[in-house]
N, C-alpha and C. Protein backbone atom coordinates (compact mmCIF):
# COMPACT_ATOMS: atom_id res chain seq x y z
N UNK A 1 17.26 20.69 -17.13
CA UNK A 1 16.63 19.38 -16.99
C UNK A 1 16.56 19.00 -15.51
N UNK A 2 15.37 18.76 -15.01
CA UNK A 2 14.86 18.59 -13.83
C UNK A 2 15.74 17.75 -13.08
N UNK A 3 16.93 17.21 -12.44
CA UNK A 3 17.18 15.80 -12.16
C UNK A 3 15.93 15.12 -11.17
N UNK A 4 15.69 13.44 -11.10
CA UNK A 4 14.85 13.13 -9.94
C UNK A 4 15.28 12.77 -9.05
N UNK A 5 14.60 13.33 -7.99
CA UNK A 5 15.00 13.38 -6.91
C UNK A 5 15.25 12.13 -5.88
N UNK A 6 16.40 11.15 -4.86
CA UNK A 6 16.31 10.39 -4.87
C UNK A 6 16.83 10.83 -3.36
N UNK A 7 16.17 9.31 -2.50
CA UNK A 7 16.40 9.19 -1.00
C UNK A 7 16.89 7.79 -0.81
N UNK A 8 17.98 7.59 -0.22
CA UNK A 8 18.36 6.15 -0.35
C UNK A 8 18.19 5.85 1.13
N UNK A 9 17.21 4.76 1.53
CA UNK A 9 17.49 4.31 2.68
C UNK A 9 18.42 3.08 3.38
N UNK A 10 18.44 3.35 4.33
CA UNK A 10 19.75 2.39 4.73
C UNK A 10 19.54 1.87 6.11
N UNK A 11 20.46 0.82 6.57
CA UNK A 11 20.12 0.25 8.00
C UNK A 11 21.71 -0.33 8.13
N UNK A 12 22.82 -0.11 7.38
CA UNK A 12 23.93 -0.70 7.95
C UNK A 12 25.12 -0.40 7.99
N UNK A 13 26.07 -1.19 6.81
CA UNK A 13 27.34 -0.35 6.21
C UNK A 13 27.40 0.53 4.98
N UNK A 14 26.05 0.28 4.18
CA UNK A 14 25.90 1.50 3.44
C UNK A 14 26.98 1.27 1.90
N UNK A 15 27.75 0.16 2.20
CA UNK A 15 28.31 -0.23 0.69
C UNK A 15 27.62 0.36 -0.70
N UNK A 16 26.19 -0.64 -0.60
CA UNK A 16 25.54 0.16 -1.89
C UNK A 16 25.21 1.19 -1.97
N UNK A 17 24.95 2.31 -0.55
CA UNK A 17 24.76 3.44 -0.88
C UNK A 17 26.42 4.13 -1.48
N UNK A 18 27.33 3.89 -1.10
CA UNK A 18 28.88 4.42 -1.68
C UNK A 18 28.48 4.00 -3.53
N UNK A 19 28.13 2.81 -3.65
CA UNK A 19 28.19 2.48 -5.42
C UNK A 19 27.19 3.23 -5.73
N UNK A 20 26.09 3.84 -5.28
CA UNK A 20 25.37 4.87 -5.99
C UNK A 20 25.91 6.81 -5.70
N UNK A 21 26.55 6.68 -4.62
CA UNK A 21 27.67 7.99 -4.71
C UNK A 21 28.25 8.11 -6.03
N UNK A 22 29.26 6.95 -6.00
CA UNK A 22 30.44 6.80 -7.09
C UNK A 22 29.75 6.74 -8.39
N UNK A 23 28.54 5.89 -8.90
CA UNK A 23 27.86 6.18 -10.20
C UNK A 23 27.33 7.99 -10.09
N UNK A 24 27.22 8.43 -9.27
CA UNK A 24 26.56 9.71 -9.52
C UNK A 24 27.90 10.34 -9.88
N UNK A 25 29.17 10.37 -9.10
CA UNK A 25 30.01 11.35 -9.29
C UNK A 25 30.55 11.01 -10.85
N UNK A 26 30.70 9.07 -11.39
CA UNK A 26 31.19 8.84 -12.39
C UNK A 26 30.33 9.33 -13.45
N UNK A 27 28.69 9.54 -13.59
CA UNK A 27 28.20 9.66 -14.54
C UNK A 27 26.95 8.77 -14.58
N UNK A 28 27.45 7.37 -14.27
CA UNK A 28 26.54 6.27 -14.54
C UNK A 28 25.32 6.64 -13.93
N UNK A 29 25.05 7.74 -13.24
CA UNK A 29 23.28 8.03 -12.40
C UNK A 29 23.33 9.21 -12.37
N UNK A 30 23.23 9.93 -14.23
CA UNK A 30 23.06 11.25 -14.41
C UNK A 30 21.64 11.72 -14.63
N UNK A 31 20.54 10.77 -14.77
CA UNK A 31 19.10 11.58 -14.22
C UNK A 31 18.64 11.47 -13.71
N UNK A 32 19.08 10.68 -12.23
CA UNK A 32 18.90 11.32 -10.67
C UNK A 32 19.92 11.96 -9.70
N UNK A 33 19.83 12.52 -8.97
CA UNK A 33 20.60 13.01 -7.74
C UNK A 33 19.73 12.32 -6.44
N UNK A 34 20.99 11.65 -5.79
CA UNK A 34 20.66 11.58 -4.39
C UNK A 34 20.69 12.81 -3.35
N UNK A 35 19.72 13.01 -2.81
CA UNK A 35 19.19 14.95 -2.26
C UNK A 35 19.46 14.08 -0.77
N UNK A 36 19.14 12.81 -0.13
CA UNK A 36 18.72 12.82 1.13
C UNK A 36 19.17 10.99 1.51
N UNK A 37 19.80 10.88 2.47
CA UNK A 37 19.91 9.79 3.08
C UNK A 37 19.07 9.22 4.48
N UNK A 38 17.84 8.09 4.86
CA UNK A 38 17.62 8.40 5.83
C UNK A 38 18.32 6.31 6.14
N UNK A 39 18.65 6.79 7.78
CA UNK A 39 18.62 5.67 8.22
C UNK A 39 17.36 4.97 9.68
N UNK A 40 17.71 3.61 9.24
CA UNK A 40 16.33 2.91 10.78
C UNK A 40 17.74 2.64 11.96
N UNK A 41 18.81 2.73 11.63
CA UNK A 41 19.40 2.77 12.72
C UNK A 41 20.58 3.76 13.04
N UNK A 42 20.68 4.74 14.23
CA UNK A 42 21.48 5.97 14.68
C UNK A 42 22.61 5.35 14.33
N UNK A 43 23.24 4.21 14.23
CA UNK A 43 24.84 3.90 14.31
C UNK A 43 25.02 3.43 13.08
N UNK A 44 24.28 3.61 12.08
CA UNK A 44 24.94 2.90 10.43
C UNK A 44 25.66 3.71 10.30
N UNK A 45 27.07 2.78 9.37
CA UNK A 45 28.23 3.27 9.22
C UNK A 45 27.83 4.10 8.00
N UNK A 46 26.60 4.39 7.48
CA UNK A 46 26.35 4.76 5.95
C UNK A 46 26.19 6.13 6.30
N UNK A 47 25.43 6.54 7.60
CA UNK A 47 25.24 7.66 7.91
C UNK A 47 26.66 8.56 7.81
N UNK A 48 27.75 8.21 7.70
CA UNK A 48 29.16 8.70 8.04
C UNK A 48 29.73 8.88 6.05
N UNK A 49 29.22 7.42 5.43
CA UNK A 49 29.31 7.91 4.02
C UNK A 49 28.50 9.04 3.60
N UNK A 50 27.36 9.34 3.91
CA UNK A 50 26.44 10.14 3.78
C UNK A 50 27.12 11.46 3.81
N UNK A 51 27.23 11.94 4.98
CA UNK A 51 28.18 12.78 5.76
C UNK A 51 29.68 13.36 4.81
N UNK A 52 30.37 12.00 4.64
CA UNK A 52 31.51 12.40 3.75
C UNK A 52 31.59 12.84 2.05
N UNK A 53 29.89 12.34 1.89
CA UNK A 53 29.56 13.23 0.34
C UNK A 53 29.03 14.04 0.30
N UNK A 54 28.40 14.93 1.57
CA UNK A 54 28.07 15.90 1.90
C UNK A 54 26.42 16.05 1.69
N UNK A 55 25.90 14.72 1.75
CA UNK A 55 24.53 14.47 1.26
C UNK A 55 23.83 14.15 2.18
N UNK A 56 22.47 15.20 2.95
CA UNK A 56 21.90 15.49 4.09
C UNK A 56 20.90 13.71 4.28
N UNK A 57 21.50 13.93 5.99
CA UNK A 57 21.07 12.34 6.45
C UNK A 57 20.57 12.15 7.47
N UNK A 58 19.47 11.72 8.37
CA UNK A 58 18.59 11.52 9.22
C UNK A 58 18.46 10.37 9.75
N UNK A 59 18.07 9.82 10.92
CA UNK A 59 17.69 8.66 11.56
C UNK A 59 16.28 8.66 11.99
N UNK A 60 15.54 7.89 11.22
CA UNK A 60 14.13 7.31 11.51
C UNK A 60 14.06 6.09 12.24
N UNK A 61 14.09 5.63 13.70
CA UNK A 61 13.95 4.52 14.02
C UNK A 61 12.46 4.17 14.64
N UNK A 62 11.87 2.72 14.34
CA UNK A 62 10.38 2.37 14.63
C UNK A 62 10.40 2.61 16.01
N UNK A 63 11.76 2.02 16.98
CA UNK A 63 11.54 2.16 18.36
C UNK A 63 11.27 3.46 18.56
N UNK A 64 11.66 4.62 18.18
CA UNK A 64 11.63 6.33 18.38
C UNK A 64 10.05 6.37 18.28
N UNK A 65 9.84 5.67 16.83
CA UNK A 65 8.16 6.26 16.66
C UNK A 65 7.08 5.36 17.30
N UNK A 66 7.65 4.23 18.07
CA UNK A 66 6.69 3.66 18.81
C UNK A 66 5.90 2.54 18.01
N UNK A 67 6.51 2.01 16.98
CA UNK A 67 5.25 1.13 15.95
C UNK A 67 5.77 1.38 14.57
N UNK A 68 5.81 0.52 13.98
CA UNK A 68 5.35 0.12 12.04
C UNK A 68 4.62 1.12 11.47
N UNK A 69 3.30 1.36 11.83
CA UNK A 69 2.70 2.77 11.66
C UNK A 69 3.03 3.77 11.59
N UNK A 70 3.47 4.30 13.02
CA UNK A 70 4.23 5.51 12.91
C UNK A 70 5.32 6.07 12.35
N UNK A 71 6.30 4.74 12.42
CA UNK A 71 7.46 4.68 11.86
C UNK A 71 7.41 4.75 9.72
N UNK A 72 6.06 4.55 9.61
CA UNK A 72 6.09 4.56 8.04
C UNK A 72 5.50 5.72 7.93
N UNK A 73 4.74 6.50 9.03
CA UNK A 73 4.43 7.80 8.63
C UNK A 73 4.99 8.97 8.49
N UNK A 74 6.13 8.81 9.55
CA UNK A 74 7.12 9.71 9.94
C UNK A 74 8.21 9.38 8.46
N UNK A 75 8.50 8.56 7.82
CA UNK A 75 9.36 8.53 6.93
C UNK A 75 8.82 9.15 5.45
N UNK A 76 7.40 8.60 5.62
CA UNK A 76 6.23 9.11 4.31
C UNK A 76 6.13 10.87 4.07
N UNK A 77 6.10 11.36 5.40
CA UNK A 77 5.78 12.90 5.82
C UNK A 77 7.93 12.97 5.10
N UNK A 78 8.38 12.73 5.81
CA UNK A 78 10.04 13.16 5.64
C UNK A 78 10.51 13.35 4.07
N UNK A 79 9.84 11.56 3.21
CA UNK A 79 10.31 11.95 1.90
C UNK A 79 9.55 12.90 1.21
N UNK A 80 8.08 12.84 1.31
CA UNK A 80 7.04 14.09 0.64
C UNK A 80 7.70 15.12 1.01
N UNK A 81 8.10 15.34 1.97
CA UNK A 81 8.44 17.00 2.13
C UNK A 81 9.55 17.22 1.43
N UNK A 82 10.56 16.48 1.39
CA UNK A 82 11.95 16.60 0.31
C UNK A 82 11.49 16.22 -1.20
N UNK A 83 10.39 16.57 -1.16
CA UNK A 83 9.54 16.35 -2.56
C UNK A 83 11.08 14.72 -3.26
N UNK A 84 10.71 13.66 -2.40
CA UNK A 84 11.53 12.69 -2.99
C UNK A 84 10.44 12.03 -4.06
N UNK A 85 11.49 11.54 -5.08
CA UNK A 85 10.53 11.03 -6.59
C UNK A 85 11.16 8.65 -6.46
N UNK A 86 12.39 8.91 -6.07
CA UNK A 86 12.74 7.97 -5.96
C UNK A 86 13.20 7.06 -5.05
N UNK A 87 12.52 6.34 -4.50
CA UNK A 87 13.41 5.52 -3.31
C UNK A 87 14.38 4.43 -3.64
N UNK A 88 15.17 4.62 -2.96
CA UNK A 88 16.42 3.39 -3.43
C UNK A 88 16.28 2.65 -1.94
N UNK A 89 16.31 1.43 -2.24
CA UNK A 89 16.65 0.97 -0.65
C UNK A 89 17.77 0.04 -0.67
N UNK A 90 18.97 0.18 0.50
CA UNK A 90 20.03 -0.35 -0.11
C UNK A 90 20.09 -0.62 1.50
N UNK A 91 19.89 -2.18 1.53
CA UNK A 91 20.45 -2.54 2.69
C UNK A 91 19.39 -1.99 3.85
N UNK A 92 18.53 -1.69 3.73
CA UNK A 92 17.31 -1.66 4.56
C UNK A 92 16.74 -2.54 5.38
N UNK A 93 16.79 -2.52 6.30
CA UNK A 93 16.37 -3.75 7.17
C UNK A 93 14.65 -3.86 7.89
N UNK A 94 13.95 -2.62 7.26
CA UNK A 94 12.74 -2.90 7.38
C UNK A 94 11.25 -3.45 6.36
N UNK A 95 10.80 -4.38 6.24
CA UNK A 95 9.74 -4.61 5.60
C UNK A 95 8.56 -3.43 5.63
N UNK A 96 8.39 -3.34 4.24
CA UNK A 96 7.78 -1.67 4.54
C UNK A 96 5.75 -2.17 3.95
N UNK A 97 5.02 -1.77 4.56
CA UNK A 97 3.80 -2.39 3.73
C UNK A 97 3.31 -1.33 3.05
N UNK A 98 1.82 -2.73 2.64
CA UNK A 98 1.18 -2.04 1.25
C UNK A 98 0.83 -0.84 0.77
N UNK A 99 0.18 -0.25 2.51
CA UNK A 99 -0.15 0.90 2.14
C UNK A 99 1.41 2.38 2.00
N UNK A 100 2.28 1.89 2.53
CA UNK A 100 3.61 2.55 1.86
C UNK A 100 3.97 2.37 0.85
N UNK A 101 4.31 1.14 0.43
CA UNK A 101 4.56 0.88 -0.94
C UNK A 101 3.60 1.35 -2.15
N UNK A 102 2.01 1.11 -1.64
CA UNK A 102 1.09 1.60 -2.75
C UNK A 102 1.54 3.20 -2.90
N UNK A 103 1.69 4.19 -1.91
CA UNK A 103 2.02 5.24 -2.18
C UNK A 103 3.38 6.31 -2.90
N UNK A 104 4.19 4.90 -3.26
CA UNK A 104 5.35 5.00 -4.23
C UNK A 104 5.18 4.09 -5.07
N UNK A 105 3.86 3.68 -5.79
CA UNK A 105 4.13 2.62 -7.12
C UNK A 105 5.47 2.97 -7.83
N UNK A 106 5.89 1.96 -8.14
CA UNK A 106 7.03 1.92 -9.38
C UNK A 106 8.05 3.17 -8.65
N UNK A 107 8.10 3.53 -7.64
CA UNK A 107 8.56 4.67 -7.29
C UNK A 107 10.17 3.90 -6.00
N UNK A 108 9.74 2.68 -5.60
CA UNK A 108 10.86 2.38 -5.36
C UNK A 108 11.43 0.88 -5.26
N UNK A 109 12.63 0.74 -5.49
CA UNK A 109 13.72 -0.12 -6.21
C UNK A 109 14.26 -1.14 -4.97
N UNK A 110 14.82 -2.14 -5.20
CA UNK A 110 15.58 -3.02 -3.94
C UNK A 110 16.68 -3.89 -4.49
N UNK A 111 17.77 -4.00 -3.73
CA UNK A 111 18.45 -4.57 -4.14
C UNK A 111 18.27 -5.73 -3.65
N UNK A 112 18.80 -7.09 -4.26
CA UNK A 112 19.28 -8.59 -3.53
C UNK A 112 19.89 -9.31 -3.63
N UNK A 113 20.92 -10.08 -3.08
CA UNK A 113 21.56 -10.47 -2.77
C UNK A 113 21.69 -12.18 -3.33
N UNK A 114 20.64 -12.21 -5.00
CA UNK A 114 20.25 -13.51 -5.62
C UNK A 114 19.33 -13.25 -6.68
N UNK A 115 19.15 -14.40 -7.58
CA UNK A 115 18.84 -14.46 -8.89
C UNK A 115 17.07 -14.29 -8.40
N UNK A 116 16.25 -13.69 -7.86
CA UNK A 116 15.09 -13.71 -7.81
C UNK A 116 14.21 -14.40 -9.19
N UNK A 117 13.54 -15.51 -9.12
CA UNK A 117 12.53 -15.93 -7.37
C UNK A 117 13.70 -16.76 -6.46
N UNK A 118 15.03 -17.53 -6.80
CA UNK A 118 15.81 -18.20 -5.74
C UNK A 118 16.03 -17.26 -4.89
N UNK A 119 16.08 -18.36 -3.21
CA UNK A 119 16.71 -17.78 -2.32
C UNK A 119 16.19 -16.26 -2.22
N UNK A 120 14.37 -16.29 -1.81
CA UNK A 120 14.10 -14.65 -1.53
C UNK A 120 13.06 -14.42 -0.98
N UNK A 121 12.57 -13.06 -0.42
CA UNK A 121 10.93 -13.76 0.58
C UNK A 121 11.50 -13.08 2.00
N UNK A 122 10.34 -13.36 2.53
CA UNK A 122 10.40 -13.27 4.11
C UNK A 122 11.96 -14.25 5.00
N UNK A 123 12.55 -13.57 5.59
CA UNK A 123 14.04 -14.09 5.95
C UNK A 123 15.33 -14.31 5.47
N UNK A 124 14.76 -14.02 3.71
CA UNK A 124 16.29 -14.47 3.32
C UNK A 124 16.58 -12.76 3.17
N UNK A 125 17.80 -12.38 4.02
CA UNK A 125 18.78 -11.53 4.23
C UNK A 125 20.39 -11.57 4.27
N UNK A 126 20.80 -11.15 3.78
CA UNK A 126 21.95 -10.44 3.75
C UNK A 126 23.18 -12.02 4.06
N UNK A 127 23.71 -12.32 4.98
CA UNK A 127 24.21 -13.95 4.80
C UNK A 127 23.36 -15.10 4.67
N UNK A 128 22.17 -15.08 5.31
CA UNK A 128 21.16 -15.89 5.15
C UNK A 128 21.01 -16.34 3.79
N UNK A 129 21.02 -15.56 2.51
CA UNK A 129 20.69 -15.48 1.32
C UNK A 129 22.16 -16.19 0.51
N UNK A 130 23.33 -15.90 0.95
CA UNK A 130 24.50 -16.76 0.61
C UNK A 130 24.26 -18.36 0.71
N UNK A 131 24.18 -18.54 2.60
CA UNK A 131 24.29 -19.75 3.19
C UNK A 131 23.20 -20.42 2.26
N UNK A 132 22.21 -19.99 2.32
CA UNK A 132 21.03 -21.19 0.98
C UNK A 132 21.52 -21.29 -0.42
N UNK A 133 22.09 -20.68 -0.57
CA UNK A 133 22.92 -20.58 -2.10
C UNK A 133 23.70 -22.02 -2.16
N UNK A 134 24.75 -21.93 -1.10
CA UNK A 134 25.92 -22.79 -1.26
C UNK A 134 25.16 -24.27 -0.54
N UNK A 135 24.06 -23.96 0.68
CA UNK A 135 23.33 -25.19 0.75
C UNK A 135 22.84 -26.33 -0.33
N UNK A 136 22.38 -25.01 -0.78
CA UNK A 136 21.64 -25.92 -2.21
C UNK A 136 22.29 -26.83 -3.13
N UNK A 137 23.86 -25.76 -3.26
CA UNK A 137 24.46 -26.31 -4.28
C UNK A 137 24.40 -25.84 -5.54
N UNK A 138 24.01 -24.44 -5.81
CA UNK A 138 23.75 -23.77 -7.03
C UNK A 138 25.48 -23.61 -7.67
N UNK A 139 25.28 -23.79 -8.80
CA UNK A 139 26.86 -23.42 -9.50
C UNK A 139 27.00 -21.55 -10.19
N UNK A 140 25.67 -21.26 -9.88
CA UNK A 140 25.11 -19.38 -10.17
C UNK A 140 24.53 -18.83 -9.61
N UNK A 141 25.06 -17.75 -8.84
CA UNK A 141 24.24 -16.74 -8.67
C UNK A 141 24.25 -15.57 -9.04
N UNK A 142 23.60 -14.90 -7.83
CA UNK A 142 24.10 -13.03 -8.71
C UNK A 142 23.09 -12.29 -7.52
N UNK A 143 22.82 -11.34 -8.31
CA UNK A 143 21.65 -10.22 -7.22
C UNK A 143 20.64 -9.67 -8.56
N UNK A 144 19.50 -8.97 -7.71
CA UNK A 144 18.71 -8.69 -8.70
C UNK A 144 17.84 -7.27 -8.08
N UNK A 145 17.87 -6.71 -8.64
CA UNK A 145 16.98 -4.84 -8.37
C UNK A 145 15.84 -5.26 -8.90
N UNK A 146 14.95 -4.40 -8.10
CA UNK A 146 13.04 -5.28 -8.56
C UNK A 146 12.80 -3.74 -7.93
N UNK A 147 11.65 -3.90 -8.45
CA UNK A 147 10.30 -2.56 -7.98
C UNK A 147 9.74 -3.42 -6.45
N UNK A 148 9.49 -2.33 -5.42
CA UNK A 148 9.23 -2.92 -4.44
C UNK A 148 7.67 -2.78 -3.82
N UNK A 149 6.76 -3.83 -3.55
CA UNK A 149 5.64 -3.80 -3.78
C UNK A 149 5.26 -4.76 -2.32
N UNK A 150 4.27 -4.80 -1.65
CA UNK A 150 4.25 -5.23 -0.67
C UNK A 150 4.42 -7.14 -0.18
N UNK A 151 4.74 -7.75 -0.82
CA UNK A 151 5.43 -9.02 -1.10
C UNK A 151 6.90 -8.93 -0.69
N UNK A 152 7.40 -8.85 0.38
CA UNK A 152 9.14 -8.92 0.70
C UNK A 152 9.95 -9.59 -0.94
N UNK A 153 10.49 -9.17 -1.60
CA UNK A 153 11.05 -9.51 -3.20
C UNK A 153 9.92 -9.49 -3.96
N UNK A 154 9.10 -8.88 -4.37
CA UNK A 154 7.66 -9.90 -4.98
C UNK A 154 7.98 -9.03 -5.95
N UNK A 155 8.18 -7.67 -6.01
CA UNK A 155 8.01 -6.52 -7.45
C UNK A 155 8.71 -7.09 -8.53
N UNK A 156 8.11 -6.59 -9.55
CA UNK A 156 8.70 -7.01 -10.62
C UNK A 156 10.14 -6.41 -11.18
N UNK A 157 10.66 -7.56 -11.92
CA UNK A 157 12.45 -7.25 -11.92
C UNK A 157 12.62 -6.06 -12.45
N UNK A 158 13.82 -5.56 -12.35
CA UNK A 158 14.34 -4.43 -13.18
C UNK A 158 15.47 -4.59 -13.80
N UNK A 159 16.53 -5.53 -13.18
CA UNK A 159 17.45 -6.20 -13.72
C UNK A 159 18.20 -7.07 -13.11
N UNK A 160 18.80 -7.66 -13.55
CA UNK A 160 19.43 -9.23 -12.89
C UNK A 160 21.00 -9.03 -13.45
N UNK A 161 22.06 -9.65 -12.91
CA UNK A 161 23.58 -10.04 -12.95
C UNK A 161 24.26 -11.34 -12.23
N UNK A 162 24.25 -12.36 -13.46
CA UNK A 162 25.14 -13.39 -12.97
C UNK A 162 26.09 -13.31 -11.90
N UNK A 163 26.62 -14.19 -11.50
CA UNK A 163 27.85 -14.42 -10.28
C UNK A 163 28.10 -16.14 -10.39
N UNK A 164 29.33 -16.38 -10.65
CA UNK A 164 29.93 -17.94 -10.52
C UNK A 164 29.60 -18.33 -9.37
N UNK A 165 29.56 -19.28 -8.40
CA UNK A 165 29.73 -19.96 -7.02
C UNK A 165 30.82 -20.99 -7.40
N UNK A 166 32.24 -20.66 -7.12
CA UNK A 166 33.34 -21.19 -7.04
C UNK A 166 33.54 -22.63 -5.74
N UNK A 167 34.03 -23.25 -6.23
CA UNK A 167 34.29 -24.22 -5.43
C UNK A 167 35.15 -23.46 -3.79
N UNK A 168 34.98 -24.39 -3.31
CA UNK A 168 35.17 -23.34 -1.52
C UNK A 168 34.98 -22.28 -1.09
N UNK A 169 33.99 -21.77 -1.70
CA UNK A 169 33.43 -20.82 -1.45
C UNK A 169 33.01 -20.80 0.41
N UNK A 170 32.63 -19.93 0.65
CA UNK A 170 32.34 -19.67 2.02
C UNK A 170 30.75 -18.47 1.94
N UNK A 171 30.12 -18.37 2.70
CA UNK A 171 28.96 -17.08 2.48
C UNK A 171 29.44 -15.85 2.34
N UNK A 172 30.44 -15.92 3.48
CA UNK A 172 31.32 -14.47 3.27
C UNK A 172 31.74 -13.97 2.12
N UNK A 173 32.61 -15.57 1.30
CA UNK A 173 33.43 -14.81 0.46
C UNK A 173 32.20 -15.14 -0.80
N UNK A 174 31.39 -15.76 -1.23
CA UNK A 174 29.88 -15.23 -1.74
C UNK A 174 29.61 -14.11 -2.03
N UNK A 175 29.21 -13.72 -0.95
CA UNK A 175 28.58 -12.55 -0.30
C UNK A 175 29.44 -11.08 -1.04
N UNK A 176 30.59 -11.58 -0.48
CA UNK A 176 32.22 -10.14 -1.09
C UNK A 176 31.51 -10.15 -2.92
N UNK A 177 31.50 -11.53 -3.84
CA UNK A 177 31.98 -11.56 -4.93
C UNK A 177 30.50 -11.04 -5.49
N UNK A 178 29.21 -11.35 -4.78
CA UNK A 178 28.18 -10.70 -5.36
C UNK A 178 27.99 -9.24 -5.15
N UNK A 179 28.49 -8.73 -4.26
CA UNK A 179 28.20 -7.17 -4.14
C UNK A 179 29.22 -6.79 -5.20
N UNK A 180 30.13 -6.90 -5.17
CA UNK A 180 31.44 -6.55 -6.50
C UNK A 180 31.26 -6.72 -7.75
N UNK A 181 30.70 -7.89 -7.70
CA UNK A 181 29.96 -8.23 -9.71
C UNK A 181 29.09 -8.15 -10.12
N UNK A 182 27.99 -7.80 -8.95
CA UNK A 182 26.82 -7.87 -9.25
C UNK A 182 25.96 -6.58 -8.70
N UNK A 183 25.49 -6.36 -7.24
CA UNK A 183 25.13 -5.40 -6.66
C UNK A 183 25.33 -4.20 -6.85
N UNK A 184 26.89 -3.76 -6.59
CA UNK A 184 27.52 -2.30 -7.04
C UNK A 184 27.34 -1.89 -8.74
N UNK A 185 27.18 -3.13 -9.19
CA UNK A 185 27.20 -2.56 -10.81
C UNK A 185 25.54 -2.30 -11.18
N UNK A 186 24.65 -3.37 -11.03
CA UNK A 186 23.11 -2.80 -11.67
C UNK A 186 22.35 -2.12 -10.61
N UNK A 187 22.88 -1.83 -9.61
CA UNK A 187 21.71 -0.76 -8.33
C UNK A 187 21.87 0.47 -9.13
N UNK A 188 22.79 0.72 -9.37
CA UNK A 188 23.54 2.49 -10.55
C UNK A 188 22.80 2.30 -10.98
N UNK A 189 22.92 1.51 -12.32
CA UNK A 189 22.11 1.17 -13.38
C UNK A 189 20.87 1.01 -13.70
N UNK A 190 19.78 0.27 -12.48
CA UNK A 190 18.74 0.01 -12.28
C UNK A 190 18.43 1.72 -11.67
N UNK A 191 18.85 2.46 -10.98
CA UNK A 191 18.41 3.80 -10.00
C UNK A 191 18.70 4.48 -11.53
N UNK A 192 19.51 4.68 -12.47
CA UNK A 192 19.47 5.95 -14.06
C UNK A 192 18.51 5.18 -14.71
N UNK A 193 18.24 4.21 -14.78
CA UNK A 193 16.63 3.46 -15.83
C UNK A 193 15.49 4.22 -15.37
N UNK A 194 15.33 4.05 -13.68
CA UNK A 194 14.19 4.35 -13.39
C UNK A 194 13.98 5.90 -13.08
N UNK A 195 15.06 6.66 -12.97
CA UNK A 195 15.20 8.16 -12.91
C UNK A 195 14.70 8.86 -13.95
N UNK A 196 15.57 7.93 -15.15
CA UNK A 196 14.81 8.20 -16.34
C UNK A 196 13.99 8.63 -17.01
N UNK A 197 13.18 7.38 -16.29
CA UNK A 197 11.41 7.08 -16.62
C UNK A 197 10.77 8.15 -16.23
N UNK A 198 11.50 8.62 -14.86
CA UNK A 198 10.72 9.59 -13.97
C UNK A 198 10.81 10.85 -14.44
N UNK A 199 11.54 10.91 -14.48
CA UNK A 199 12.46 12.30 -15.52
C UNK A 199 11.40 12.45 -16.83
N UNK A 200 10.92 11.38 -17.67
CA UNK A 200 10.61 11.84 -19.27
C UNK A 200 9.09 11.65 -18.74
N UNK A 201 8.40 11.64 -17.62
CA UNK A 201 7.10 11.62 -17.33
C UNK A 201 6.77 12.75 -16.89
N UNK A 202 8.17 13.26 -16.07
CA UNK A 202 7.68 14.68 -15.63
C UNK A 202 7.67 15.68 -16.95
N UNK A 203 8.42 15.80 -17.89
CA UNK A 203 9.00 16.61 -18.99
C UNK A 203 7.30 16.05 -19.46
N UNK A 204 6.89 14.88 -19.60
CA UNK A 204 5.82 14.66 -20.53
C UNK A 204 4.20 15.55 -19.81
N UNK A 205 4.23 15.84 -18.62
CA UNK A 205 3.09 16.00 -17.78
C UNK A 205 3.60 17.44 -18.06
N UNK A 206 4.73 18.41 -18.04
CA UNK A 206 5.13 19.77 -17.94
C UNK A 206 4.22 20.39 -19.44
């Protein structure tokens, strides 16, 4: 059985790329394999998780390729050639457009850091996406995996996970309780759904 093939990109500490390690080694993301890690920046600490699972990893940065353009071509040429089927993006810090995204329909996934449509869009990142949480005054949140389509959050969901917002909360400690209850558990989950899919389309086209 074919596994599909998956490239997780990254831009930081690479947390969620470790919870899709650990679902692969536990089981929970048995019809894909991650084949390839690339990062947009030489110093992510993910590149070093990468490294310590022995799972081949690269640095694509826009400044290297001179432009948005180049920088989406050089990554487009990188995953085609690792014949990649799935993109995971975990902690990615680049807005990728249409004409990239059109060329992976349904082909790749995002994590966030909130109950999408709250708190999502152009700017809300990584504490940014806490601090409006607890601004607001929400008593719930969570994170949510979506198909990624040229709308910054716009693809349609794949799955969603509650999270309390406890009284004194802080963004930080937010931030800690949604990657732990929420993030690390449906990115697995959401990356074996859509492997899946990919998996019983190829078996169906063979």
């Amino acid at each position: 059985m074919n596994k599909t093939r998956i490239a997780v990109l990254v831009s930081g500490g690479g947390t969620n790329l470790q919870a899709l390690i650990d679902a692969e080694k536990s089981g929970v993301l048995k019809s894909g394999e991650i084949v390839l890690v690339i990062s947009s920046n030489a110093i992510a600490y993910a590149l070093i998780r990468a490294a310590e699972a022995g799972i081949p990893a690269l640095t694509i940065t826009k400044k290297d390729c001179g432009g948005q353009e180049a920088f989406e071509e050089a990554l487009m040429k990188t995953l085609d050639n690792n014949g990649i089927e799935l993109i995971v993006l975990a902690g990615f810090m680049s807005i990728l457009s249409e004409r990239f995204t059109g060329h992976y329909e349904k082909r790749i996934i995002n994590v966030h850091p909130s109950l999408i449509p709250s708190f999502c869009g152009k700017g809300y990142y990584g504490l940014k996406v806490h601090e409006a949480a607890l601004s607001y005054g929400v008593k719930v949140t969570g994170a949510t995996v979506h198909y990624v389509n040229e709308i910054p959050d716009g693809g349609r969901i794949i799955l969603q996970k509650a999270v309390s917002v406890l009284p004194g909360d802080t963004p930080k400690t937010l931030q800690k309780r949604v990657m732990e209850r929420a993030e690390w558990i449906i990115l697995p989950e959401a990356a074996e759904l859509v492997s899946s899919r990919i998996q019983k389309e190829k078996e169906h086209r063979q």
